[in-house]
Protein backbone atom coordinates (compact mmCIF):
# COMPACT_ATOMS: atom_id res chain seq x y z
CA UNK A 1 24.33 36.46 20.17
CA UNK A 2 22.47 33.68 18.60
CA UNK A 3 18.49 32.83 20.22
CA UNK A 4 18.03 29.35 21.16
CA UNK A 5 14.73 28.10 22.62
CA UNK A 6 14.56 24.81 24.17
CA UNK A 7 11.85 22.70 25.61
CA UNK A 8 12.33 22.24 29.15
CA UNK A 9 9.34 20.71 31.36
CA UNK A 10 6.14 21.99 30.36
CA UNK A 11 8.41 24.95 29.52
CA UNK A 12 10.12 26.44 26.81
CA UNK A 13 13.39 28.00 27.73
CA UNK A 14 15.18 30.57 25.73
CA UNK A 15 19.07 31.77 25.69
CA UNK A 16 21.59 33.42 23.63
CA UNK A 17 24.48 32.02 22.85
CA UNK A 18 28.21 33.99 22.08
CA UNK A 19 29.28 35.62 19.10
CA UNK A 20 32.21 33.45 19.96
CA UNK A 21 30.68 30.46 19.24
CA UNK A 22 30.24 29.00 15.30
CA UNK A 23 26.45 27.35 16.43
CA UNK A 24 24.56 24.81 14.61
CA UNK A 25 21.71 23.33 15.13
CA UNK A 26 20.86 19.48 14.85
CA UNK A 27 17.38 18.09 13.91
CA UNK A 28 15.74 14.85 12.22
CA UNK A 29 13.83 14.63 9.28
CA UNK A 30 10.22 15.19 10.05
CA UNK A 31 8.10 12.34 7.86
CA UNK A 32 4.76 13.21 7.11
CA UNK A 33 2.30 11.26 8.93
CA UNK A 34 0.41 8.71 7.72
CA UNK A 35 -3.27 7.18 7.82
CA UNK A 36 -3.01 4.17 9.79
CA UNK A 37 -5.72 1.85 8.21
CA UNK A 38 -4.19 2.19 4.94
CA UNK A 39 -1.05 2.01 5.74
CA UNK A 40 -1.36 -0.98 7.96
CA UNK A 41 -3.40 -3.04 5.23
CA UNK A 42 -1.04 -1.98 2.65
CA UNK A 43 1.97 -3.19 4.88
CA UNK A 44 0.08 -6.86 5.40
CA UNK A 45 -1.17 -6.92 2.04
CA UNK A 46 3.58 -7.16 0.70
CA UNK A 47 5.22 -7.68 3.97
CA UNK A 48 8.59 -7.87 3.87
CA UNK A 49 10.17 -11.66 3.09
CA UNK A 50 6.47 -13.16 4.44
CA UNK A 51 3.26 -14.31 3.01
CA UNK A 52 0.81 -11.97 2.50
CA UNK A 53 -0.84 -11.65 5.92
CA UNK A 54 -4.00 -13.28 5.55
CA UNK A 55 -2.50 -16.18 3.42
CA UNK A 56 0.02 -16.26 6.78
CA UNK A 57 -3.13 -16.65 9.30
CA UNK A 58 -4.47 -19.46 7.15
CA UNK A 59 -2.10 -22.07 8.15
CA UNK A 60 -2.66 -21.45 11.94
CA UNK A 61 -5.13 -22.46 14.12
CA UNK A 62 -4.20 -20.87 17.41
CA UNK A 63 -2.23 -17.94 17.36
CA UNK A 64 -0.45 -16.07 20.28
CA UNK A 65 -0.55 -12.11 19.78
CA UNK A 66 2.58 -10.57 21.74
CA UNK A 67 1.88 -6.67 22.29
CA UNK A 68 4.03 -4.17 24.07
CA UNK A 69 3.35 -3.43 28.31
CA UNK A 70 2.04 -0.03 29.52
CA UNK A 71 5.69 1.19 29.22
CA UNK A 72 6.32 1.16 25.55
CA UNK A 73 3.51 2.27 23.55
CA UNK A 74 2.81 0.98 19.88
CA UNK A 75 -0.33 2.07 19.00
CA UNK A 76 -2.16 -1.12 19.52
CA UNK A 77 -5.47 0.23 20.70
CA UNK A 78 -5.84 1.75 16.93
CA UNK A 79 -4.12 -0.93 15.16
CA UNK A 80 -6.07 -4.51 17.11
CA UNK A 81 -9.74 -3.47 15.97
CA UNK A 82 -8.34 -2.91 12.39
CA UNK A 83 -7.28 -6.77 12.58
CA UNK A 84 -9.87 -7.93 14.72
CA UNK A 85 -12.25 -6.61 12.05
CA UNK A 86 -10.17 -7.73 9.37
CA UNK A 87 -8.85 -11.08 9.91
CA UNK A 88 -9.21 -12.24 13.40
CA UNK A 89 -13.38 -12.31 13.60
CA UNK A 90 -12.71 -16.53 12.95
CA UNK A 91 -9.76 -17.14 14.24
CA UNK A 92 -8.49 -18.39 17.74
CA UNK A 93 -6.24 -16.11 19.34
CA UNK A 94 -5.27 -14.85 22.88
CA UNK A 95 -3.15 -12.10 23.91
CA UNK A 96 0.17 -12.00 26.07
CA UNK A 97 1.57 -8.87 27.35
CA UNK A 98 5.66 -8.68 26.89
CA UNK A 99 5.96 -7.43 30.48
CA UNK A 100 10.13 -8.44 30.50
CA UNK A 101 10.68 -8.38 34.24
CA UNK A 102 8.11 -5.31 34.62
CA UNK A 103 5.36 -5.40 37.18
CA UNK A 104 2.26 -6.59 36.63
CA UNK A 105 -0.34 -4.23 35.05
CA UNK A 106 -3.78 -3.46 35.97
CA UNK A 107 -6.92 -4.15 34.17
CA UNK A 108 -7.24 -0.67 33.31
CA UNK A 109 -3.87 -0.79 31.58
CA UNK A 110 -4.87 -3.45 30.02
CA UNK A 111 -7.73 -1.74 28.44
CA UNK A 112 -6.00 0.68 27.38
CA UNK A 113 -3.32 -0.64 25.68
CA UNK A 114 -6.13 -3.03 23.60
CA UNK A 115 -9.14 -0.69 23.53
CA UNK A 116 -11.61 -1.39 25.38
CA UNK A 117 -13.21 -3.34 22.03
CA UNK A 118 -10.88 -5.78 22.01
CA UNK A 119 -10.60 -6.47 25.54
CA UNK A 120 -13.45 -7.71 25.74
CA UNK A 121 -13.28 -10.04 22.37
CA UNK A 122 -10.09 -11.12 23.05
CA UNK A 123 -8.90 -13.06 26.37
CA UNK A 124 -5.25 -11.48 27.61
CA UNK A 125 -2.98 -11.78 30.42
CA UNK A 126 0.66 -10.67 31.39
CA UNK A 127 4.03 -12.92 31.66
CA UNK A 128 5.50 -13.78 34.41
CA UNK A 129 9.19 -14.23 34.21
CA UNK A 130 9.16 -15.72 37.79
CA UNK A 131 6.29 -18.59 37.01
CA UNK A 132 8.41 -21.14 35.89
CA UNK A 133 5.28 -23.32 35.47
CA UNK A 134 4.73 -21.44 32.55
CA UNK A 135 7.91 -21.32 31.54
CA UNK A 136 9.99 -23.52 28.69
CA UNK A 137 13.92 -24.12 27.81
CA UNK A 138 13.87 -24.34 24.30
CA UNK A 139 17.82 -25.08 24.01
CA UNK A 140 21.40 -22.88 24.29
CA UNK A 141 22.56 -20.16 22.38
CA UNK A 142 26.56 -21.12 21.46
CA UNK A 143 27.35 -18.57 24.41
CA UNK A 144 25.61 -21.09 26.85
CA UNK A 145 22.63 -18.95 27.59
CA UNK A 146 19.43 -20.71 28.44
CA UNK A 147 16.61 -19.99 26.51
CA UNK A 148 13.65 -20.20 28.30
CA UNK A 149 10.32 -18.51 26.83
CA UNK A 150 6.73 -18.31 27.78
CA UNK A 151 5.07 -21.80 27.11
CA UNK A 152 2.03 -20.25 25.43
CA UNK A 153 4.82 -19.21 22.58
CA UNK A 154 5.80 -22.78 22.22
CA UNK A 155 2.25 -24.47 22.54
CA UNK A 156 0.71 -21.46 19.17
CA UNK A 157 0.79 -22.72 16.06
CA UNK A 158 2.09 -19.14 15.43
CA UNK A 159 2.63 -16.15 16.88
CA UNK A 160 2.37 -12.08 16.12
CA UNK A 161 4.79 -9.86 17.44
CA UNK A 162 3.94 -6.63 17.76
CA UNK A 163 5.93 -3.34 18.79
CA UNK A 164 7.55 0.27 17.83
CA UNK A 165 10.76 1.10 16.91
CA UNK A 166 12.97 3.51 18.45
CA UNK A 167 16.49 3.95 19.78
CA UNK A 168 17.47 1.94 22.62
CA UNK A 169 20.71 2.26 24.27
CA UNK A 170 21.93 -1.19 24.49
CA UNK A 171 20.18 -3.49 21.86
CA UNK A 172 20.83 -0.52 19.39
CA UNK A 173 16.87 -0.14 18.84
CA UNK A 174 13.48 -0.97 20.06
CA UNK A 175 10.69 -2.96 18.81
CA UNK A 176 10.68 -6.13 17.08
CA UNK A 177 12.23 -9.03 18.42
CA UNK A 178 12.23 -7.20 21.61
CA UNK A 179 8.88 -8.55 22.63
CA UNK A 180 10.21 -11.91 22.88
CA UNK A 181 13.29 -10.85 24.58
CA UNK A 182 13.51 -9.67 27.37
CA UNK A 183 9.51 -9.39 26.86
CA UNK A 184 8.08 -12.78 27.27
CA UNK A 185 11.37 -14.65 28.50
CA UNK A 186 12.61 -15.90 31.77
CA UNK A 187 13.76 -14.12 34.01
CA UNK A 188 17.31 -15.91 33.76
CA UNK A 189 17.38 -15.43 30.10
CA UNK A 190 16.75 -11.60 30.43
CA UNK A 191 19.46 -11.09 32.64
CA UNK A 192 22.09 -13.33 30.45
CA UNK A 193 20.80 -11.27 27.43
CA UNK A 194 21.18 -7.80 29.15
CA UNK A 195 25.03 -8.93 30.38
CA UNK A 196 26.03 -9.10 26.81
CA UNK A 197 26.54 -5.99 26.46
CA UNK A 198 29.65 -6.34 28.55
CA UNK A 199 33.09 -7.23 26.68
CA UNK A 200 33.86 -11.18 27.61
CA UNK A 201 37.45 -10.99 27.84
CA UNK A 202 38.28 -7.32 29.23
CA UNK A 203 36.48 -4.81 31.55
CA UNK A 204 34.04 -2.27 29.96
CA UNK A 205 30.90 -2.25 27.90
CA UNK A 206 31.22 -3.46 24.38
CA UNK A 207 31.41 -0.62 22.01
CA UNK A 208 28.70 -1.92 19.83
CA UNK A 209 26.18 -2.15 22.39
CA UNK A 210 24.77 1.34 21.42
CA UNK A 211 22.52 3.51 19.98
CA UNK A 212 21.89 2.81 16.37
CA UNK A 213 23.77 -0.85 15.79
CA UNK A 214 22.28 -3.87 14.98
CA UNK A 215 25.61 -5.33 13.65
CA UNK A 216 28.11 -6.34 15.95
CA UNK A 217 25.91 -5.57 18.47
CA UNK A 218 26.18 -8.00 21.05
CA UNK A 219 23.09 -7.99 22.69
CA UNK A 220 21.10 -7.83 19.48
CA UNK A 221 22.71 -10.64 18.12
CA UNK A 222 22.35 -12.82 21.38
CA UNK A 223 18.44 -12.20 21.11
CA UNK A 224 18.78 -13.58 16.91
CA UNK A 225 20.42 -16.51 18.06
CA UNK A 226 17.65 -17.13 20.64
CA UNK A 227 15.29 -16.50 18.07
CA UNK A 228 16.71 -18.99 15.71
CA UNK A 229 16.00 -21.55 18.25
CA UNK A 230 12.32 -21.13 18.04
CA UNK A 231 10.18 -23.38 15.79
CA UNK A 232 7.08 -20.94 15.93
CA UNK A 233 6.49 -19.43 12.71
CA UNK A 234 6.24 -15.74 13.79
CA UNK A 235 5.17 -12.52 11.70
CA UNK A 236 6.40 -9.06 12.71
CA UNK A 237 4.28 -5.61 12.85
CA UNK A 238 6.53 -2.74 14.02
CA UNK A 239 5.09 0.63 13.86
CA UNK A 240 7.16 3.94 14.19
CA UNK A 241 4.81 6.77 15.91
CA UNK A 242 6.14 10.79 16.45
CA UNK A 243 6.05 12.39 19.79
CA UNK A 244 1.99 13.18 19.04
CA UNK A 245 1.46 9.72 18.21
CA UNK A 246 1.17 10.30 15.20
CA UNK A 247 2.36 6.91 12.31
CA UNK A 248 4.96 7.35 10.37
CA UNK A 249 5.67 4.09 8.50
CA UNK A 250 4.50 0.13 9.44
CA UNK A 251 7.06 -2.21 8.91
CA UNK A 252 5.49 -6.14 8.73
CA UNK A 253 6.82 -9.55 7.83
CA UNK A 254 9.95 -11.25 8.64
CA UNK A 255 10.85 -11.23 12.41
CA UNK A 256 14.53 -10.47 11.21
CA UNK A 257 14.28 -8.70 7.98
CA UNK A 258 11.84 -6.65 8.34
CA UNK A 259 12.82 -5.30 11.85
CA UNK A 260 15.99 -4.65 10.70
CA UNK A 261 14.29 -2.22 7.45
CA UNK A 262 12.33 -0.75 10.09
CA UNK A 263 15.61 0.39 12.15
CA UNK A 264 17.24 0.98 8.61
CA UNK A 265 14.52 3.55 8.19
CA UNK A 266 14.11 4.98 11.79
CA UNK A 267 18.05 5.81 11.55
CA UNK A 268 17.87 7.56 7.94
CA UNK A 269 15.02 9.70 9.44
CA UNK A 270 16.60 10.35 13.27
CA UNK A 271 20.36 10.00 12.85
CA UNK A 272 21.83 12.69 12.29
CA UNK A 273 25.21 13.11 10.70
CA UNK A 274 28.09 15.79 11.27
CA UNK A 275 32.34 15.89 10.00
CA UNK A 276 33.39 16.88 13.22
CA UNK A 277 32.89 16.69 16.60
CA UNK A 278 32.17 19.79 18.58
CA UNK A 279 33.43 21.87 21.83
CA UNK A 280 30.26 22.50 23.11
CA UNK A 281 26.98 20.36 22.71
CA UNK A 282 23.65 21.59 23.55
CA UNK A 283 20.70 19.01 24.23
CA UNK A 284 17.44 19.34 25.24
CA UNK A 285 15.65 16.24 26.22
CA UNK A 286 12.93 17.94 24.69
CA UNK A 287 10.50 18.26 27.79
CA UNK A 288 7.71 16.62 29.35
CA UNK A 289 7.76 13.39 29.22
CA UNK A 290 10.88 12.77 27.85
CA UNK A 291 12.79 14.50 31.08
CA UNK A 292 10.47 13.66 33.71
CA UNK A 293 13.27 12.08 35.69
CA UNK A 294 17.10 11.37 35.11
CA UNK A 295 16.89 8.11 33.53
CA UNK A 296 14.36 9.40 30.72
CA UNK A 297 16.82 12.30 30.39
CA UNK A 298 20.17 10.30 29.67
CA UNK A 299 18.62 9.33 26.14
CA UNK A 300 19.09 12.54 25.38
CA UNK A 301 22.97 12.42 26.49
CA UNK A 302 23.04 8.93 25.09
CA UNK A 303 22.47 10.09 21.75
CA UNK A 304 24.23 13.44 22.05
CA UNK A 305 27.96 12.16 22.77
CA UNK A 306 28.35 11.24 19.17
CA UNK A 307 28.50 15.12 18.86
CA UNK A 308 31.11 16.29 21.88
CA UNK A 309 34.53 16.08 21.62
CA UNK A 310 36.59 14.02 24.13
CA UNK A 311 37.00 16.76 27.40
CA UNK A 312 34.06 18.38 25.72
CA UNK A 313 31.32 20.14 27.32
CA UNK A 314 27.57 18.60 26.65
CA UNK A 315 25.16 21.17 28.66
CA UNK A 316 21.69 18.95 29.10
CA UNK A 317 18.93 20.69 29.52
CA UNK A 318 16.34 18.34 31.43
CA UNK A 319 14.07 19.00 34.81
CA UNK A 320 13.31 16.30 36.12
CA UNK A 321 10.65 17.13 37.95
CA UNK A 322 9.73 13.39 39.44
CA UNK A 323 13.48 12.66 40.55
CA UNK A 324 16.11 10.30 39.03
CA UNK A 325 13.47 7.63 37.91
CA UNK A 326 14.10 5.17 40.80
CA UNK A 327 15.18 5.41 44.67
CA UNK A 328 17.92 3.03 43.90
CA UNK A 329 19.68 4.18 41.33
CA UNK A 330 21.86 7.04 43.06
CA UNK A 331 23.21 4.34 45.43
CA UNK A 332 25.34 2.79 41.97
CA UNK A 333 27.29 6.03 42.59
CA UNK A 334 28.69 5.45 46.08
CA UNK A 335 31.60 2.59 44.22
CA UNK A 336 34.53 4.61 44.45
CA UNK A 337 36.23 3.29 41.00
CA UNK A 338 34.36 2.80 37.65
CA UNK A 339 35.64 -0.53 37.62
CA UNK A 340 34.03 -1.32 41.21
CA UNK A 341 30.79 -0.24 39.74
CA UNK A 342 30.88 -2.31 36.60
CA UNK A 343 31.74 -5.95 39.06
CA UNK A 344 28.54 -4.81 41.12
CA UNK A 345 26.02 -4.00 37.55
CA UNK A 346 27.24 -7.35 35.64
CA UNK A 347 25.82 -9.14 38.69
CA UNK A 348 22.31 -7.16 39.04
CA UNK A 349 19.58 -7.55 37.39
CA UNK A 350 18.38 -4.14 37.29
CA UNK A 351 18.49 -2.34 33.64
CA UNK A 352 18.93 1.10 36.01
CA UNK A 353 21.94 0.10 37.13
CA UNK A 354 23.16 -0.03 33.65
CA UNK A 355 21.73 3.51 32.53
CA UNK A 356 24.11 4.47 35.94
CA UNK A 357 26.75 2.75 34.95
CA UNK A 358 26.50 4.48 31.07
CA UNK A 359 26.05 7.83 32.62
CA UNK A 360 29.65 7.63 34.55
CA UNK A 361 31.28 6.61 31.98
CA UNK A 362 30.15 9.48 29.55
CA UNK A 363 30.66 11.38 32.56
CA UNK A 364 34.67 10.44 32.29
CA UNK A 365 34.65 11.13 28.84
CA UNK A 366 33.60 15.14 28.87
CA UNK A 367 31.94 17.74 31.16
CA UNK A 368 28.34 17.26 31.74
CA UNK A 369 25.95 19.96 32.82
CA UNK A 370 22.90 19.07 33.73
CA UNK A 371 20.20 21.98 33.99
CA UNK A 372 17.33 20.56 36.09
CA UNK A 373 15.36 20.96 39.31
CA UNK A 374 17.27 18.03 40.97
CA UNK A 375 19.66 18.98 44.43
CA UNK A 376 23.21 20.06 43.71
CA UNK A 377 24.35 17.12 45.82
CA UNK A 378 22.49 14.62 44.00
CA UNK A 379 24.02 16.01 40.27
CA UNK A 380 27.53 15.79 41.69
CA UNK A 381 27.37 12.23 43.16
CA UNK A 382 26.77 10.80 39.86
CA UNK A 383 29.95 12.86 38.36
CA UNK A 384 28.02 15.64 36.33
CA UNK A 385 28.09 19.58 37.19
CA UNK A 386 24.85 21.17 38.22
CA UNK A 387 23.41 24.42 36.99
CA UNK A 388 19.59 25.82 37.63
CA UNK A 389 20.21 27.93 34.67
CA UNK A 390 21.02 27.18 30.76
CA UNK A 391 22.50 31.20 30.98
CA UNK A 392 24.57 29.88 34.42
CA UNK A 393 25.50 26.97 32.09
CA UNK A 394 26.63 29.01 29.01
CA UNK A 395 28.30 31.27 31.47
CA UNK A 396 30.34 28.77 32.74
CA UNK A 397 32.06 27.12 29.30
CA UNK A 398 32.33 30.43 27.50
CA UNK A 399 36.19 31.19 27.74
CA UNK A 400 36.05 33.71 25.52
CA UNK A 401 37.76 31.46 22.36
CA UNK A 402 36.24 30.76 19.22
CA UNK A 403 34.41 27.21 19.70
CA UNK A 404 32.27 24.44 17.87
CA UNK A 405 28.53 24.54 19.33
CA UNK A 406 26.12 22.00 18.20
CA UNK A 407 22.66 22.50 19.50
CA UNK A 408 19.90 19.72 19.50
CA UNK A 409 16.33 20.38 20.74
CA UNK A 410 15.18 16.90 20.40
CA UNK A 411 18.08 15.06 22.20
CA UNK A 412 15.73 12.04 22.81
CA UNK A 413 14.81 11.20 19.18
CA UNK A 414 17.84 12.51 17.93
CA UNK A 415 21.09 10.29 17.57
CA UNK A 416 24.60 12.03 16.70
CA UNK A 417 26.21 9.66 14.19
């Protein structure tokens, strides 16, 4: 039999796999990290499709800097006092945090996602999709969405957007244009963005609201459109970090352009590739923090089913040790249809009731195990199989054949293409 160890928790897990089964395993590209000074003043000094950066800051006078909530982290503490020092002693600036529809943060947070350096230098404060005093319409996208943004964005003579790219689930990735929406939007706005990933004419999620896509993707390009709308002159800084924090490339410039390089290069380095499809898939959400609770965890089946067969077996190997992620989101289950569910989550406006809605319908499409520390009961309500074990979980889908096994120990950064 074939060792596999898996991070699980805190943990490390190890099993053995049957002779039975022809195994694989499935990893990204590990880029060398970087030093983040240079590479940050290298990246302003030939952004992509923009001005150099500090020929960019010369034509503005006051400039609103979007950065990332406590929730997505970008870096920003290392990467403000670089500018600050830089190119921002002169100039007049403020701060707004892309909360979305988040809560609002403490000044602590605050600090932390600034340093405590520019915190002080720099006045800040959060959005509020609910204050529609500080709220504009800027116009329609040809869908009929309203666009209404924070008014600071309208009243800057220019604004920088800040952010990190990863996978995200519906918009296809993170970072980028993100920070404008859902980050500093209304709250109307965020929830007509978020319901494009819905088909228009038919039930069912649109199959290009995924992992991965930019293209076709319908909730990526409702956000473009939106963006087109702005007059703002805007210039981008994405960073990509590793799991230690760690930068691996900047990407700065062009809201559009160089976003979508950024994503270009995040999926040559984390996609991962295979001819066909196999029996059994083995993912690892690849432990603490990544599977502290359910809804962290179904990135890592989210980016696994591009690996399982149809009536497939995907064993997910993620504890969960603080729960599902919200006390609402088991209640999605109770619908006694698919199609019940989906007329109740296009009318909410919580995200969670999407990441429910996702997991039941990977759940219809092959057998889910879920190894973790959450109650039998609660597993089998949302339509997987529970298992305390990965050996129960082997046990259990080894009939003895010859089968396909892909395993992936870093299901959360790791997207089956």
């Amino acid at each position: 039999m074939t060792m596999q160890y898996l991070k699980y928790g805190n943990d490390v897990i190890s099993c053995k796999l049957p002779p039975n089964w022809q195994t694989r395993v499935l990893k990204h590209k590990e880029p060398e990290p970087l030093s983040l000074k240079e590479a940050l003043l290298n990246s302003l000094k030939t952004p992509i499709h923009e001005k150099p950066f500090a020929d960019w800051l010369r034509q503005c006078k006051d400039i609103l800097l979007i950065v990332p909530d406590i929730t997505r982290y970008a870096g920003i503490e290392r990467i403000l006092p670089i500018l600050y020092e830089k190119f921002f002693k002169n100039t007049n600036i403020k701060i707004i945090f892309a909360l979305g529809n988040h809560r609002k943060q403490t000044e602590e947070e605050k600090k932390d996602i600034l340093s405590s350096f520019i915190y002080e230098k720099i006045p800040s404060f959060d959005h509020d999709c609910f204050e529609k005093n500080s709220l504009t319409s800027i116009g329609w996208t040809s869908s009929g969405l309203e666009i209404i943004l924070n008014s600071s964005l309208i009243r800057a003579d220019a604004a920088i957007v800040t952010g990190s790219i990863n996978f995200h689930y519906l918009a296809g990735f993170g970072g980028g244009r993100k920070a404008i929406f859902p980050g500093i939007a209304g709250y109307e706005t965020i929830l007509g963005i978020h319901k494009k990933v819905f088909n228009k004419d038919r039930p069912g999620k649109h199959e290009l609201a995924k992992s991965g896509v930019l293209e076709g993707n319908p909730m990526h390009e409702e956000i473009m459109e939106g963006i087109s709308l702005m007059k703002t002159p805007m210039f981008l800084i994405n960073t990509v970090l590793d799991d230690k924090k760690n930068l691996l490339n900047i990407f700065s410039g062009n809201i559009q352009t160089a976003h979508a390089s950024g994503c270009k290069w995040f999926m040559d380095h984390f996609g991962c590739g295979i001819e066909e499809k196999g029996d059994v898939v083995i993912v690892s959400a690849g432990g603490f923090p990544k599977d502290i609770n359910f809804i962290q965890a179904h990135k890592a089946i989210e980016h696994a089913m591009g690996a399982v067969k149809d009536n497939g077996t995907l064993i997910v190997t993620g504890r969960c040790g603080d729960g599902l992620g919200n006390a609402d989101f088991l209640r999605w289950f109770e619908y006694q249809t698919i199609e019940e569910m989906e007329y109740h989550v296009r009318k909410s406006d919580k995200v969670y009731a999407q990441t429910a809605y996702s997991t039941r319908i990977k759940a219809n499409r092959c057998n889910i195990i879920l190894v973790s520390d959450l109650e039998d009961e609660v597993v089998k309500k949302m339509g997987l199989i529970p298992k305390k074990t990965i050996e129960e979980a082997i046990d259990s889908t080894d009939n003895g054949r010859e089968q396909q096994c892909y395993v992936i120990p870093d299901g959360s950064n790791t997207l089956m293409c």
